[in-house]
C-alpha atoms as a PDB file:
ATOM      1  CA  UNK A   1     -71.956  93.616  88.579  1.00  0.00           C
ATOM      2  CA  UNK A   2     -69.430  90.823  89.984  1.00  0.00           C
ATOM      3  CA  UNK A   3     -65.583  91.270  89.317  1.00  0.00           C
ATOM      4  CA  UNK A   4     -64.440  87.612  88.486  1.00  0.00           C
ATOM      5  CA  UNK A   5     -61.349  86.680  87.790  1.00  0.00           C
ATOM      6  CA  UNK A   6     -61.388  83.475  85.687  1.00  0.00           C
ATOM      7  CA  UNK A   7     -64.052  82.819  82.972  1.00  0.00           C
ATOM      8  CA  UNK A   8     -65.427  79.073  84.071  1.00  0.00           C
ATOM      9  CA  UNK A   9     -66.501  77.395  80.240  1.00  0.00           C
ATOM     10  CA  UNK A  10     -69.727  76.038  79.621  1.00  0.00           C
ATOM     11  CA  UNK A  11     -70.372  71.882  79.672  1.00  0.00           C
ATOM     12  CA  UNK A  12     -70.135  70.729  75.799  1.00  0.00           C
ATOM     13  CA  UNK A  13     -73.202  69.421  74.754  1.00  0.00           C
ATOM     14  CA  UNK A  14     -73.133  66.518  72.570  1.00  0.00           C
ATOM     15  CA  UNK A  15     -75.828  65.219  70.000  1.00  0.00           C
ATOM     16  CA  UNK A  16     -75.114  61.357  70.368  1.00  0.00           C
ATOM     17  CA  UNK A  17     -77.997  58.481  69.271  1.00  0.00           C
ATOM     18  CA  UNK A  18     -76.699  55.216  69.615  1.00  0.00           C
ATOM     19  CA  UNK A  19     -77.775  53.097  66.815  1.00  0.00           C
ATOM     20  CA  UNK A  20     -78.317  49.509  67.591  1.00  0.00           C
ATOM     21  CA  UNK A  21     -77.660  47.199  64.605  1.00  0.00           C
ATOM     22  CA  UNK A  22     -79.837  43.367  65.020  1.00  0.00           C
ATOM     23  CA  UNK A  23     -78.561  41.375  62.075  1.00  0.00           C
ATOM     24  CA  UNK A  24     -82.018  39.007  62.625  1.00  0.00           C
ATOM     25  CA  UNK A  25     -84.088  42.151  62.055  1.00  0.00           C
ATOM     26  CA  UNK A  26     -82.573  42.994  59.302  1.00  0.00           C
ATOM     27  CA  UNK A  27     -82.473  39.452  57.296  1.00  0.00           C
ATOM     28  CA  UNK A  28     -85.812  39.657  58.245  1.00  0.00           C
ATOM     29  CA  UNK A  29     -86.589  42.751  56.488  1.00  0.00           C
ATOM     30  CA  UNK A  30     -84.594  41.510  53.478  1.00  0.00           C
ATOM     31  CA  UNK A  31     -86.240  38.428  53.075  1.00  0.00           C
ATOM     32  CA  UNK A  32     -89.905  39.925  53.724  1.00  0.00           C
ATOM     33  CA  UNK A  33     -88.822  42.407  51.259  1.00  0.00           C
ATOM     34  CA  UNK A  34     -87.860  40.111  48.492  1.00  0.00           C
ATOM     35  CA  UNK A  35     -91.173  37.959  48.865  1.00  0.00           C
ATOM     36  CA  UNK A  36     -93.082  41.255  48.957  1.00  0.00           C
ATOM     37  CA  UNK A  37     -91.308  42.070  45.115  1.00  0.00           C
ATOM     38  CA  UNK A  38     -91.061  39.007  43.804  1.00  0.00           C
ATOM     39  CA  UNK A  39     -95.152  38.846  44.560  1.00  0.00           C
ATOM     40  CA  UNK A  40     -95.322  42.310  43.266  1.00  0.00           C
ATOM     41  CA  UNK A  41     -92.995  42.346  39.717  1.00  0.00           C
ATOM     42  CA  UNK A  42     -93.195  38.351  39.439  1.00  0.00           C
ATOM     43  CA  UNK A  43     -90.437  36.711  37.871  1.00  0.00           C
ATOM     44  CA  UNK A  44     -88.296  40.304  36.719  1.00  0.00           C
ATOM     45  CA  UNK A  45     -86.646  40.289  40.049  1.00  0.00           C
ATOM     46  CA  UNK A  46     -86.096  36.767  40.484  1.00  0.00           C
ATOM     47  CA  UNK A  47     -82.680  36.375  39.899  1.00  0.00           C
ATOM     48  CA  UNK A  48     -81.389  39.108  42.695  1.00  0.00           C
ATOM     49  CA  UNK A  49     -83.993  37.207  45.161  1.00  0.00           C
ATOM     50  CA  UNK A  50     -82.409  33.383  44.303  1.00  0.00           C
ATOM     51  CA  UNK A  51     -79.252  35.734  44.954  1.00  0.00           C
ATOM     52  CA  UNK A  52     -80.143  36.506  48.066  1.00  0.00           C
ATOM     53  CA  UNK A  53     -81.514  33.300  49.421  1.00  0.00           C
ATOM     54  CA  UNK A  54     -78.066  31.842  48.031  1.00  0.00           C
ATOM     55  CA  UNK A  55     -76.215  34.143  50.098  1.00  0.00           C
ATOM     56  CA  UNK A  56     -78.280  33.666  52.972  1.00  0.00           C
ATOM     57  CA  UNK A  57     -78.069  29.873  52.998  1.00  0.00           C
ATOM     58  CA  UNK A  58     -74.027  30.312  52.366  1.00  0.00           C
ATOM     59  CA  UNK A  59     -74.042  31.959  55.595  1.00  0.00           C
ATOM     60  CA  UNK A  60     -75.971  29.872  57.421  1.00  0.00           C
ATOM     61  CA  UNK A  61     -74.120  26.587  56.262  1.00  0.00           C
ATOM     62  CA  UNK A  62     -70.464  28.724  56.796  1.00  0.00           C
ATOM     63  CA  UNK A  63     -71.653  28.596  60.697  1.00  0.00           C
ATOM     64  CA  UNK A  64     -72.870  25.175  60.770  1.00  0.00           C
ATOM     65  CA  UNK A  65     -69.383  24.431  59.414  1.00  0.00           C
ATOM     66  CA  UNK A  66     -67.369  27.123  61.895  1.00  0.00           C
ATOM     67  CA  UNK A  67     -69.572  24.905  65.265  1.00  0.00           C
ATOM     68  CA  UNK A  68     -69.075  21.708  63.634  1.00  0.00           C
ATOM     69  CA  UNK A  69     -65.039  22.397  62.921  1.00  0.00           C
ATOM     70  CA  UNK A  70     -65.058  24.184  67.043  1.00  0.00           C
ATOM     71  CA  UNK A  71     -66.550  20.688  68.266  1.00  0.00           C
ATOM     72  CA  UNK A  72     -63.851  18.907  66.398  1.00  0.00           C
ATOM     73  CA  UNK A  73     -61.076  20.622  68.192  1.00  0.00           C
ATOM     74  CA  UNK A  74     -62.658  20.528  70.970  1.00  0.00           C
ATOM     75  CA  UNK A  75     -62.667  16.779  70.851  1.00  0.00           C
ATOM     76  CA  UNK A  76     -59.245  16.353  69.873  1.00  0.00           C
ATOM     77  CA  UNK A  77     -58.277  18.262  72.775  1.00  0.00           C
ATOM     78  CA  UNK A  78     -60.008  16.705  75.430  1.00  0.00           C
ATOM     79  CA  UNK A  79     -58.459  12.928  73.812  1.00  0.00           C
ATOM     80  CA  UNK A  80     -55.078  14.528  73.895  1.00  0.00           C
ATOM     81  CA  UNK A  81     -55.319  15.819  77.545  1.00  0.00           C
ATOM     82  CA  UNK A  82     -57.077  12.387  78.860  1.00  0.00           C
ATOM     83  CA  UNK A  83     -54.164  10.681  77.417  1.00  0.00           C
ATOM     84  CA  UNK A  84     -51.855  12.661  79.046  1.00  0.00           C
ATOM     85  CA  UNK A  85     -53.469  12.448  82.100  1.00  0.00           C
ATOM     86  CA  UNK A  86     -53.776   8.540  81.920  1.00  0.00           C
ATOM     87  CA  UNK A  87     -49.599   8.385  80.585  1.00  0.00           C
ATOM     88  CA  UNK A  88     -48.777  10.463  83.888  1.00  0.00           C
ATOM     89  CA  UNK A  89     -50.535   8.967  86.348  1.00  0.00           C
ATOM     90  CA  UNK A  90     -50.391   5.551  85.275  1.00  0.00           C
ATOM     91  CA  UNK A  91     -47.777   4.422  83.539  1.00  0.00           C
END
């Protein structure tokens, strides 16, 4: 038996899964799942899956909107600078 003088602790052991989270998966899913009912029950789920497809087209249009609204500023900006530009150097 070995005298020791300090106890050393143990490495902690951790139980970690990442979860990964792909939003195009899942719309999948809901979408393939809605089809899959409304095929199944017929027209007693219909209104949650026009619901659905609502929401789903609302988000799609709210980022047409959001790239359309970036290319706007983006626009403005550049005419802004080139003027400045043009006013310094020129004029």
């Amino acid at each position: 038996m070995a005298l020791t003088f300090f106890k050393t602790p143990k490495n902690k052991q951790y139980n970690y899964k990442p979860v990964y989270y792909d939003a195009r998966k899942e719309a999948l899913e809901k979408l393939s799942k809605t089809a899959y009912s409304e095929a199944k029950e017929g027209k007693q789920d219909y209104e949650k899956a026009l619901r659905d497809r609502m929401q789903l087209r609302w988000k799609r249009s709210s980022h047409v909107r959001a790239r359309k609204a970036a290319r706007g500023r983006l626009a403005i900006i550049l005419v802004v600078l080139f003027l400045l530009i043009y006013l310094i150097f020129f004029i």
